[in-house]
PDB file of N, CA and C in Angstrom:
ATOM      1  N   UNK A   1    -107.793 -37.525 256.048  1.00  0.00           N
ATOM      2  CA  UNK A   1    -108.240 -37.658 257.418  1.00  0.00           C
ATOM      3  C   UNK A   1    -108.540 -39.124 257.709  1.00  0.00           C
ATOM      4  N   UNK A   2    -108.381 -39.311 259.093  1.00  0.00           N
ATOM      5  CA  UNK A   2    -108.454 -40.748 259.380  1.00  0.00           C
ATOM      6  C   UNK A   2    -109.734 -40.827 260.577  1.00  0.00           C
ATOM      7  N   UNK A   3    -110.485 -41.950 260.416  1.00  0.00           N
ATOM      8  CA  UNK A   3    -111.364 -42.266 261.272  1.00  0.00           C
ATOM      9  C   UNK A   3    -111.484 -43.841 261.548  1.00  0.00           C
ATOM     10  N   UNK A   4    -111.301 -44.359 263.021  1.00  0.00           N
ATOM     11  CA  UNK A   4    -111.490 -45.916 263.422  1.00  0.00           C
ATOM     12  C   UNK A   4    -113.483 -45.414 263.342  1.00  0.00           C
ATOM     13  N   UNK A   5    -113.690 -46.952 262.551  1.00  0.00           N
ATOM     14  CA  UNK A   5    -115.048 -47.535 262.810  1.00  0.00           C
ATOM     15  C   UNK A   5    -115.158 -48.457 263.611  1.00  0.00           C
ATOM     16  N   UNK A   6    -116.490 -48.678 263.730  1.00  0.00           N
ATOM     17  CA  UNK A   6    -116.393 -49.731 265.507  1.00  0.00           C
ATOM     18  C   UNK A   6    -116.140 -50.853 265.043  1.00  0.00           C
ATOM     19  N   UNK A   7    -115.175 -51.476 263.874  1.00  0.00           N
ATOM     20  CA  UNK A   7    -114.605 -52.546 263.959  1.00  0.00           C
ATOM     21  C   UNK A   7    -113.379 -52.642 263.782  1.00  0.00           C
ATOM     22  N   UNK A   8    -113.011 -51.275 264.499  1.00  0.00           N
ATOM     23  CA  UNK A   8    -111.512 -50.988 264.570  1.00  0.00           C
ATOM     24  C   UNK A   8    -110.903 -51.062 263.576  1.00  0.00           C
ATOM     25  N   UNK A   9    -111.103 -50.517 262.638  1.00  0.00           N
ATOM     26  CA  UNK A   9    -110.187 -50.407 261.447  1.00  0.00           C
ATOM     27  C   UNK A   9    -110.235 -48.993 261.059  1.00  0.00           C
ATOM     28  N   UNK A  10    -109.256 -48.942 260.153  1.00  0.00           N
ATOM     29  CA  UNK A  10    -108.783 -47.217 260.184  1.00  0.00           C
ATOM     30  C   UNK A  10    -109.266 -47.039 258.769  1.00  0.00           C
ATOM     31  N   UNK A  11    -110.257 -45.868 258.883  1.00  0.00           N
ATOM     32  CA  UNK A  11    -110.500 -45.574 257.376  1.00  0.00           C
ATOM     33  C   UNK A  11    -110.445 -44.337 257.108  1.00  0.00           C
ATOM     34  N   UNK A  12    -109.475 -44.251 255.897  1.00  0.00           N
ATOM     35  CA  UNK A  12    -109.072 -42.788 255.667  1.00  0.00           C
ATOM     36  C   UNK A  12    -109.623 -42.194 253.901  1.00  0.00           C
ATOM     37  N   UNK A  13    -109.632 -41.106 254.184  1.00  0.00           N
ATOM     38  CA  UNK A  13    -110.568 -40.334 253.145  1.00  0.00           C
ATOM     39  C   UNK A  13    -109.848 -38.917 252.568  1.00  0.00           C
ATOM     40  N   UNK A  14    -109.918 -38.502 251.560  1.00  0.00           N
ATOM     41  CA  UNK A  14    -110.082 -37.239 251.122  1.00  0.00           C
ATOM     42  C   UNK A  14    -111.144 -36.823 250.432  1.00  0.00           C
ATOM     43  N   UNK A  15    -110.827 -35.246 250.583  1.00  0.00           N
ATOM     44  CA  UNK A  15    -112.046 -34.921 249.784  1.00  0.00           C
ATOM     45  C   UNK A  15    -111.819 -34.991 248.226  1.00  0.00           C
ATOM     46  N   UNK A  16    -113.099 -35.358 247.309  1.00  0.00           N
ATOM     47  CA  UNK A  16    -112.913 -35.623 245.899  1.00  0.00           C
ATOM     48  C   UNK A  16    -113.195 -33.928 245.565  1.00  0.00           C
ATOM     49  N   UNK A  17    -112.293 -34.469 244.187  1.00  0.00           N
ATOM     50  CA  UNK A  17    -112.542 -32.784 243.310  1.00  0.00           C
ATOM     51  C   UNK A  17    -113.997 -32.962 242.381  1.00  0.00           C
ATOM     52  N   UNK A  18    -114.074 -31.709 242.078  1.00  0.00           N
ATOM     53  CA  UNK A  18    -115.190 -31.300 241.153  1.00  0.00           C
ATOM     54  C   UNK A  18    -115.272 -32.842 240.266  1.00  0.00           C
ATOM     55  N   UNK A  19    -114.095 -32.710 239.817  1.00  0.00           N
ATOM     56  CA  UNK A  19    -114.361 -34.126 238.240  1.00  0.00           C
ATOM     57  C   UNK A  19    -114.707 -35.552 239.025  1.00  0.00           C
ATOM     58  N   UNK A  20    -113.852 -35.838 239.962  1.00  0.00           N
ATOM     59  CA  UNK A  20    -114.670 -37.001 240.515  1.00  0.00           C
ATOM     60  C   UNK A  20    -115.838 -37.077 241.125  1.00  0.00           C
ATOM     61  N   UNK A  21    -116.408 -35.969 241.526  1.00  0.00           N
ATOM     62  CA  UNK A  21    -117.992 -35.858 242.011  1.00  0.00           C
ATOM     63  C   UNK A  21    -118.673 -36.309 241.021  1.00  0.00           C
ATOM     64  N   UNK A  22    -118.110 -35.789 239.816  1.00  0.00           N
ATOM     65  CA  UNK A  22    -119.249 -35.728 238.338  1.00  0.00           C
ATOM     66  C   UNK A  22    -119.101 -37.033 237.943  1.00  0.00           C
ATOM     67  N   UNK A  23    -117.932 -37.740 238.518  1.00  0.00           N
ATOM     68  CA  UNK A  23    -117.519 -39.288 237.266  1.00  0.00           C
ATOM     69  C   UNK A  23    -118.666 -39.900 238.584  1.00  0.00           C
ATOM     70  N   UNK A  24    -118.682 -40.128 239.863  1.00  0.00           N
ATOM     71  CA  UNK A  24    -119.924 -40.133 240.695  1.00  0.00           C
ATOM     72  C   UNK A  24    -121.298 -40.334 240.432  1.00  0.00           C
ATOM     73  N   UNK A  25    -121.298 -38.896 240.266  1.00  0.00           N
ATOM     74  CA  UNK A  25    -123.069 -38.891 239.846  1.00  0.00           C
ATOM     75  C   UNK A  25    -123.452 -39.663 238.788  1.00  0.00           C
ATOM     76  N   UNK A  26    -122.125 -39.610 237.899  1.00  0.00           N
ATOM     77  CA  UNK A  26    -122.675 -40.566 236.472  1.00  0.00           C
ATOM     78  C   UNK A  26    -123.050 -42.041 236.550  1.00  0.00           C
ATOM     79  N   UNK A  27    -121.904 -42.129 237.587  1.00  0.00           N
ATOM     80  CA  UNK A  27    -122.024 -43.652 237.996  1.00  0.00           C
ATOM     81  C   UNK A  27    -123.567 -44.076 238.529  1.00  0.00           C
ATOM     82  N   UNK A  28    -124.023 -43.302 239.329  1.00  0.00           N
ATOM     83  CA  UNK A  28    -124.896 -43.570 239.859  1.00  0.00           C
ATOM     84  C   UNK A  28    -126.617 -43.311 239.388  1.00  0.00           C
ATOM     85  N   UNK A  29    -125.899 -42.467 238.240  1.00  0.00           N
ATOM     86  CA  UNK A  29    -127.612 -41.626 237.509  1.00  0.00           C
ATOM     87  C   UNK A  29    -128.977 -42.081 238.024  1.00  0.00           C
ATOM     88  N   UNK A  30    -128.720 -43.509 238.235  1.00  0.00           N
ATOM     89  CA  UNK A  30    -130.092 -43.801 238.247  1.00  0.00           C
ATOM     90  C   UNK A  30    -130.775 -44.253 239.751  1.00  0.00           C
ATOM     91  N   UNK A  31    -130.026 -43.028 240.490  1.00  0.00           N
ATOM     92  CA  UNK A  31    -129.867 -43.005 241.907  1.00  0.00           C
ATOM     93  C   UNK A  31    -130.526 -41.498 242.183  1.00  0.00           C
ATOM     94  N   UNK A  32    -131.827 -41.062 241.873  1.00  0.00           N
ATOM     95  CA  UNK A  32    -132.294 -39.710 241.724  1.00  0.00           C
ATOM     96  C   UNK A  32    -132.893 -39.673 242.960  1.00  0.00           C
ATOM     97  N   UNK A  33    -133.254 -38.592 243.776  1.00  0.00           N
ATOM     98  CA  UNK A  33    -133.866 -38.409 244.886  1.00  0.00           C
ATOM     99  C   UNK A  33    -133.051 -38.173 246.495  1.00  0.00           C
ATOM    100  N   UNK A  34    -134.314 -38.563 247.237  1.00  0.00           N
ATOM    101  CA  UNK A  34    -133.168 -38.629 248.858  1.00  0.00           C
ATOM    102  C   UNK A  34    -134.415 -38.869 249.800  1.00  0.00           C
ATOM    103  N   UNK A  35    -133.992 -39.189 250.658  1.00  0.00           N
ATOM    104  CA  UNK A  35    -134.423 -39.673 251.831  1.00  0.00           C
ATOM    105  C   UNK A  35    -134.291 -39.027 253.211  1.00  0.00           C
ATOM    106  N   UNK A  36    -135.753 -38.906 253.394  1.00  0.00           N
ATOM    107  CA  UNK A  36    -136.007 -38.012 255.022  1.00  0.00           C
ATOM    108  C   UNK A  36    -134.983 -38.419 256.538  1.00  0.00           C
ATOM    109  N   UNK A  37    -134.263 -38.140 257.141  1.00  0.00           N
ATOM    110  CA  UNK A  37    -133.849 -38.195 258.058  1.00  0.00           C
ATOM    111  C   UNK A  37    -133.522 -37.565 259.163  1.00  0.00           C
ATOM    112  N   UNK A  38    -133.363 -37.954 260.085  1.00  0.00           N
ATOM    113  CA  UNK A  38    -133.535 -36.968 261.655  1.00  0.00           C
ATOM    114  C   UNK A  38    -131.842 -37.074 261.876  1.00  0.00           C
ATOM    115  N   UNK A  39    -130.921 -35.778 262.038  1.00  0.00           N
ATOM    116  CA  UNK A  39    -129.772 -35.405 262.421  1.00  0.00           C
ATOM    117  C   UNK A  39    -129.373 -35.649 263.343  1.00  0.00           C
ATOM    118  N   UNK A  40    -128.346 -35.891 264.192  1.00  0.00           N
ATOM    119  CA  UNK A  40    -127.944 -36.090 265.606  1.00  0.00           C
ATOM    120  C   UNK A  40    -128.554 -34.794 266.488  1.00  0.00           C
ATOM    121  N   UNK A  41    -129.286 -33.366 265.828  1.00  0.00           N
ATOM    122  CA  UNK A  41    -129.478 -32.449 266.359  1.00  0.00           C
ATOM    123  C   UNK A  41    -131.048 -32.543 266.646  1.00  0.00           C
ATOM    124  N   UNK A  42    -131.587 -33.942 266.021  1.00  0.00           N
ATOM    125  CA  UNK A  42    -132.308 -33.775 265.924  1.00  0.00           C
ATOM    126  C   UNK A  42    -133.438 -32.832 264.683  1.00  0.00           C
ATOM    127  N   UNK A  43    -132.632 -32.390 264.264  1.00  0.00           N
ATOM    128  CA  UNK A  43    -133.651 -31.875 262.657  1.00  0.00           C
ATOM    129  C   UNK A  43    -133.935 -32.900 261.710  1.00  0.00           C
ATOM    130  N   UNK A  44    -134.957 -32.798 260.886  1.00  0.00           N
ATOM    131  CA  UNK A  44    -135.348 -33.510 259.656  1.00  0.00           C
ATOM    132  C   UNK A  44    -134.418 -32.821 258.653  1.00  0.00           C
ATOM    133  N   UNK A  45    -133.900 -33.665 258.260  1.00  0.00           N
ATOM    134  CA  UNK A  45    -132.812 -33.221 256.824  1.00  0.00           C
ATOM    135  C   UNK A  45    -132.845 -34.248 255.650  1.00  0.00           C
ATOM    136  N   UNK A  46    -132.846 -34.096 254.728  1.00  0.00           N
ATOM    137  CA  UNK A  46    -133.022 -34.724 253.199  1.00  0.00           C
ATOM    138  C   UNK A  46    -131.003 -35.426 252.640  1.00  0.00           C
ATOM    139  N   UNK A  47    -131.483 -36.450 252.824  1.00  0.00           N
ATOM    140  CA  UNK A  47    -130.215 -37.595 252.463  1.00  0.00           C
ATOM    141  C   UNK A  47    -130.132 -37.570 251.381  1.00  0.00           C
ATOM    142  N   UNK A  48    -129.612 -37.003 249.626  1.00  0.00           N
ATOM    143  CA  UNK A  48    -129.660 -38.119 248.480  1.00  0.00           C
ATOM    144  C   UNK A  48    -129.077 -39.249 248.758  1.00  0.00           C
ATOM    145  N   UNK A  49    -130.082 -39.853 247.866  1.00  0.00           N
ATOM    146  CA  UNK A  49    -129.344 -41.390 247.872  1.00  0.00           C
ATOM    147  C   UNK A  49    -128.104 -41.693 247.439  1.00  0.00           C
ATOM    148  N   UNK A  50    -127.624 -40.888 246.328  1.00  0.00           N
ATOM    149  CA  UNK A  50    -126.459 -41.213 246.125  1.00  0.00           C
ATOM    150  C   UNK A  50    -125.046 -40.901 246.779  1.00  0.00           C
ATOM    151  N   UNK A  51    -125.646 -40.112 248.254  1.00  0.00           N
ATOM    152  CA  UNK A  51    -124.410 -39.532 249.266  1.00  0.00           C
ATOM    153  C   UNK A  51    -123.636 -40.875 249.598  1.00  0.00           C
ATOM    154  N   UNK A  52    -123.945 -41.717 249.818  1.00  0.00           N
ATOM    155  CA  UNK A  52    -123.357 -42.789 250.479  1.00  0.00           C
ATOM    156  C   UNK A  52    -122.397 -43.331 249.833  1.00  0.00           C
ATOM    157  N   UNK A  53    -122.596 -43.447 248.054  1.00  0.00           N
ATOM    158  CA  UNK A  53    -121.670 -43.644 247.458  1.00  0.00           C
ATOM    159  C   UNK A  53    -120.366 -42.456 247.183  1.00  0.00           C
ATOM    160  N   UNK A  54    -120.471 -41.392 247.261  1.00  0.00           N
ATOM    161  CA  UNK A  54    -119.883 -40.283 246.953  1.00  0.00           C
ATOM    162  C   UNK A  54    -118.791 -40.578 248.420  1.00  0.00           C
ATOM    163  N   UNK A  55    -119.378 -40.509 249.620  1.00  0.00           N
ATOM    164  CA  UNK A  55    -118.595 -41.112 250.695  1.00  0.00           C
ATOM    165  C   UNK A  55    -117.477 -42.360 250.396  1.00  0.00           C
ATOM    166  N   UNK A  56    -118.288 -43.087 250.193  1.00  0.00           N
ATOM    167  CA  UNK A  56    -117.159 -44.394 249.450  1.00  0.00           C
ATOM    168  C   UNK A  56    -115.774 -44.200 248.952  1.00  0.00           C
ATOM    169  N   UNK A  57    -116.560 -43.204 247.604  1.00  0.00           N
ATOM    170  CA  UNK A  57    -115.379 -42.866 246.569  1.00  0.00           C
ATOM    171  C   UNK A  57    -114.713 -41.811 246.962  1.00  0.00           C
ATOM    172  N   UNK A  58    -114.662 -41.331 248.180  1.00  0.00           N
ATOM    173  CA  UNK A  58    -113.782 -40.567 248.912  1.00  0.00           C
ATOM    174  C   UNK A  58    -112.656 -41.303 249.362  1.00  0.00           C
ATOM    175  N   UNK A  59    -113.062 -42.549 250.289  1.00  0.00           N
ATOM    176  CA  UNK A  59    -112.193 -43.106 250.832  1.00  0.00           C
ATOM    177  C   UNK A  59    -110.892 -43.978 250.163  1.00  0.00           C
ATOM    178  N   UNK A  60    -109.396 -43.802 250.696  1.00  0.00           N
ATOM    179  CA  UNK A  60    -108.429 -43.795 249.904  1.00  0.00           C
ATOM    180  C   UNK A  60    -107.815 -44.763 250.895  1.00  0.00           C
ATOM    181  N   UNK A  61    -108.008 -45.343 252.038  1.00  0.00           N
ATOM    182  CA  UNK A  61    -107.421 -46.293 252.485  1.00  0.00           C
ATOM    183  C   UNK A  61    -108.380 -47.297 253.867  1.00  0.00           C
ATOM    184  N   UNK A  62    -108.469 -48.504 253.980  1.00  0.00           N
ATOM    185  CA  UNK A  62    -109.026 -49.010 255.057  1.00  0.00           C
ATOM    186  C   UNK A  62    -108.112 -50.354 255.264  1.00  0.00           C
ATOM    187  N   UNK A  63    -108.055 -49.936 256.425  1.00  0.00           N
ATOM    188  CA  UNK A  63    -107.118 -50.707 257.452  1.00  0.00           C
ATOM    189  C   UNK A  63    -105.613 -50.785 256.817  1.00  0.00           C
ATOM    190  N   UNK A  64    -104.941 -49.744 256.106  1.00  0.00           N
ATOM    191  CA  UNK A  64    -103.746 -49.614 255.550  1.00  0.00           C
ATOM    192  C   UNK A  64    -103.660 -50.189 253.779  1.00  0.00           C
ATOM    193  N   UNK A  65    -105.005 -50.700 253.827  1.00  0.00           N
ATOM    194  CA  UNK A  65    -104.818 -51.032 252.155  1.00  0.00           C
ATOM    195  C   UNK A  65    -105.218 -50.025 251.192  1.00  0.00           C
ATOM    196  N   UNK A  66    -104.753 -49.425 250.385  1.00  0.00           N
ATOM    197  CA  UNK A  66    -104.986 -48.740 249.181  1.00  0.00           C
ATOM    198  C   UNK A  66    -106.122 -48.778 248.478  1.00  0.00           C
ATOM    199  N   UNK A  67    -106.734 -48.094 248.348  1.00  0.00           N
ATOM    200  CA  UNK A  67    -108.366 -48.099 247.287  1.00  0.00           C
ATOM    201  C   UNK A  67    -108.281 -46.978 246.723  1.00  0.00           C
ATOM    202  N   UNK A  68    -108.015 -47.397 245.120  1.00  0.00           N
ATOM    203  CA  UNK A  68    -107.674 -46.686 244.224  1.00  0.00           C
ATOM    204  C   UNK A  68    -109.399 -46.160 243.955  1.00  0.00           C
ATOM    205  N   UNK A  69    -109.143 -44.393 243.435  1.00  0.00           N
ATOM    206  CA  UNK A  69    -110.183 -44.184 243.222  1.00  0.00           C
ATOM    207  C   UNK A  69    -111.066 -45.364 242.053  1.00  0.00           C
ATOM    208  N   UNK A  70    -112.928 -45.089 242.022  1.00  0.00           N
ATOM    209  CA  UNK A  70    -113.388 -46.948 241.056  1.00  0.00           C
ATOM    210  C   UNK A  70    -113.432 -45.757 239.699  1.00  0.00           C
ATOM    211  N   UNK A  71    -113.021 -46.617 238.896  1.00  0.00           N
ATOM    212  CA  UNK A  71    -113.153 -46.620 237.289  1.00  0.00           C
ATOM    213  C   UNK A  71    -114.546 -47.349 236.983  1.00  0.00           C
ATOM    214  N   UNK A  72    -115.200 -47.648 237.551  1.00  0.00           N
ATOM    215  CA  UNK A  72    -117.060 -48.368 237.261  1.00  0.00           C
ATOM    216  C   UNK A  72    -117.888 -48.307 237.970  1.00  0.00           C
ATOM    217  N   UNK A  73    -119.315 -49.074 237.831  1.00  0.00           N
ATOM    218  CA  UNK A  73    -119.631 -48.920 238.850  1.00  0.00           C
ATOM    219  C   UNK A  73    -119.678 -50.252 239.934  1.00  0.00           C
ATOM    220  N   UNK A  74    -119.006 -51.062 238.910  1.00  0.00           N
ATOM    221  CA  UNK A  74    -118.733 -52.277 240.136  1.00  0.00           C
ATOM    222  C   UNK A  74    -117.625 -51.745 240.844  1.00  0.00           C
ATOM    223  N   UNK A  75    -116.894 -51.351 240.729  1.00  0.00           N
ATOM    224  CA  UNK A  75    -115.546 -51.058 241.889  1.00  0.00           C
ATOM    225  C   UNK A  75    -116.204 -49.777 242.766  1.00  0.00           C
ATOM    226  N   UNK A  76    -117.222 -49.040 242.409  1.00  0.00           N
ATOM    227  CA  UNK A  76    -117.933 -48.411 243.531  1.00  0.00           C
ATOM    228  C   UNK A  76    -118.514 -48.954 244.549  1.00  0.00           C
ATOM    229  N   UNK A  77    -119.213 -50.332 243.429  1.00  0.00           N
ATOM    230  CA  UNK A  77    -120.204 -51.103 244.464  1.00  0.00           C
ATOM    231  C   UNK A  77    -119.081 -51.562 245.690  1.00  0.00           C
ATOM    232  N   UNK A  78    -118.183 -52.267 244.740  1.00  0.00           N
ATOM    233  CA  UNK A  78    -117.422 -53.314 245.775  1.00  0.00           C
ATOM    234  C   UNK A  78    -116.678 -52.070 247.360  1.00  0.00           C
ATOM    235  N   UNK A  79    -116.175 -51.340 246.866  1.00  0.00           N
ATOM    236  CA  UNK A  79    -115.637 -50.285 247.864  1.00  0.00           C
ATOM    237  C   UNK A  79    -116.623 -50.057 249.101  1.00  0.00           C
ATOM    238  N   UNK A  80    -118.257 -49.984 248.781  1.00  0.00           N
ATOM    239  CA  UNK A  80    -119.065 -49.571 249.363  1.00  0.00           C
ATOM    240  C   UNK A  80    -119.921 -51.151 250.100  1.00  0.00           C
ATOM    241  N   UNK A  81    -119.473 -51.987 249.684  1.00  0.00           N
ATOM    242  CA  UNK A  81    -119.559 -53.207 250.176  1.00  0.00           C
ATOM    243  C   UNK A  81    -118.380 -53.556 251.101  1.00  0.00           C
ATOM    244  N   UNK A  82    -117.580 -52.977 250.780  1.00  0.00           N
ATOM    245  CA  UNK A  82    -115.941 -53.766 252.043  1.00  0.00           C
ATOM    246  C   UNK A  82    -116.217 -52.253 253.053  1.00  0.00           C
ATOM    247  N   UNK A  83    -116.789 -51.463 252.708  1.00  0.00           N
ATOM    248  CA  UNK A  83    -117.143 -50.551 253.772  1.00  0.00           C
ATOM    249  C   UNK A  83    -118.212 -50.846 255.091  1.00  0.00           C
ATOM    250  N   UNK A  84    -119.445 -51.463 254.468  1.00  0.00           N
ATOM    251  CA  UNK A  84    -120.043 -52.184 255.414  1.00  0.00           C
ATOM    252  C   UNK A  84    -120.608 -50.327 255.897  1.00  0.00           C
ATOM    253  N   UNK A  85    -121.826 -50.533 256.956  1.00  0.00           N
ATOM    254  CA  UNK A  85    -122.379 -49.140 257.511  1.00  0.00           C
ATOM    255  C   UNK A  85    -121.255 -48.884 259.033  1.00  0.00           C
ATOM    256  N   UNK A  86    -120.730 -49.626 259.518  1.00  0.00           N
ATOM    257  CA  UNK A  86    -120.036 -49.125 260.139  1.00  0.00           C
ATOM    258  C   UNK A  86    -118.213 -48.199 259.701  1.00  0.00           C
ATOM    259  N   UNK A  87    -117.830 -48.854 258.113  1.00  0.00           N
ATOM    260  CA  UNK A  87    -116.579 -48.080 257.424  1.00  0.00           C
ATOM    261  C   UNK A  87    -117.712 -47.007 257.087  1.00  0.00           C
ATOM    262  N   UNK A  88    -119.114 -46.765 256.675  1.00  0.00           N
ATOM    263  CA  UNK A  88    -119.421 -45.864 256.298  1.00  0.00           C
ATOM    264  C   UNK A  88    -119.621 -44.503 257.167  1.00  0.00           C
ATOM    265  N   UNK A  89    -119.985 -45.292 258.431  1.00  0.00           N
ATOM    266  CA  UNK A  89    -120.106 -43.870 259.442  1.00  0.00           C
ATOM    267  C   UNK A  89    -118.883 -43.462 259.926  1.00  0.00           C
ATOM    268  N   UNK A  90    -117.977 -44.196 259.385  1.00  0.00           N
ATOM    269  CA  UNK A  90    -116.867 -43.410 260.353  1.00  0.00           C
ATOM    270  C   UNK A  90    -115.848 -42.674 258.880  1.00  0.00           C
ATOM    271  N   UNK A  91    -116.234 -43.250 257.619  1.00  0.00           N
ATOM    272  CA  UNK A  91    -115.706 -42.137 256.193  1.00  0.00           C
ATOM    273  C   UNK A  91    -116.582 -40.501 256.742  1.00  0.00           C
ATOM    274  N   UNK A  92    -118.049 -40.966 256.719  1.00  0.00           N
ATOM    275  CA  UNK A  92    -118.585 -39.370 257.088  1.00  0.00           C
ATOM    276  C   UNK A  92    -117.898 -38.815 258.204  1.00  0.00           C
ATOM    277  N   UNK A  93    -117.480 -39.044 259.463  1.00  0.00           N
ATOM    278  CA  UNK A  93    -116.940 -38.640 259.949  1.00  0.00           C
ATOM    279  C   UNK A  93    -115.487 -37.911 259.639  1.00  0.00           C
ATOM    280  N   UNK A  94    -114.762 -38.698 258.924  1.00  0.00           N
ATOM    281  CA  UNK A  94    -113.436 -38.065 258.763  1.00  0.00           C
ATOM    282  C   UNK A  94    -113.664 -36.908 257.545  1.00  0.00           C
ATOM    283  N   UNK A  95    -114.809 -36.954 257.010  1.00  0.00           N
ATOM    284  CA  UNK A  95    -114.919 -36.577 256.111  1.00  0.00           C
ATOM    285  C   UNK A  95    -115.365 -34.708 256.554  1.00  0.00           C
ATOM    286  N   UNK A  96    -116.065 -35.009 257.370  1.00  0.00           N
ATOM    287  CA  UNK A  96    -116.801 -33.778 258.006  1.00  0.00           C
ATOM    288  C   UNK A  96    -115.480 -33.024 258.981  1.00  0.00           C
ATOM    289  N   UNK A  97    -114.786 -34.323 259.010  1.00  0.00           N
ATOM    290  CA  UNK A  97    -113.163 -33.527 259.519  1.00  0.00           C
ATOM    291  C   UNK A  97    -112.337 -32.922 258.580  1.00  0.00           C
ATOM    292  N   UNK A  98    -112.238 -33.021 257.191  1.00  0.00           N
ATOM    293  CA  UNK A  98    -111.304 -32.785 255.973  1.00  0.00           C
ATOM    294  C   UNK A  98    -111.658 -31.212 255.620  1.00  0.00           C
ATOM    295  N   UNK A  99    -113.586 -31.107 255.941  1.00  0.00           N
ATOM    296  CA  UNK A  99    -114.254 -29.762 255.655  1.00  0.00           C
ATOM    297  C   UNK A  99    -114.049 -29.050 256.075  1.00  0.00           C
TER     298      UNK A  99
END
């Protein structure tokens, strides 16, 4: 699925399987917990912290370049750094489109 972020670039995503969720969480272990937040509906809902990265390592292309799933956790970091919060809101988006 494809989603423009508001800096006009196209970021596209699939959904990860079971094994890359888990190579994920590992990456991130020391990313335990989550964070209170208010929904566009307005409800209080519980964020883990480590959703944001799991989003990341979904995404398989921005602005036509290739992003191979990360083998570490620097190529997570970096993915989730060239994402910036605006590639990030618009991965959840396509993402909530793939579901």
């Amino acid at each position: 699925m494809d989603e423009y972020d508001e800096l006009g670039r196209v970021i596209s995503v699939r959904r990860l399987t079971t094994s890359e969720t888990d190579r994920i969480h590992m990456m991130t272990a020391g990313l335990s917990g989550d964070v209170e937040a208010t929904s566009a509906d307005g409800e209080e809902v519980h964020v883990p912290y480590r959703l944001p990265f799991i989003v990341a390592a979904s995404v398989r292309m921005i602005d036509g370049e290739h992003i191979p799933f990360p083998r570490s956790r620097g190529e997570l970091d970096a993915i989730y750094d060239s994402l910036d919060i605006e590639g990030l809101v618009a991965a959840c988006k396509a993402l909530g489109k793939a579901l």
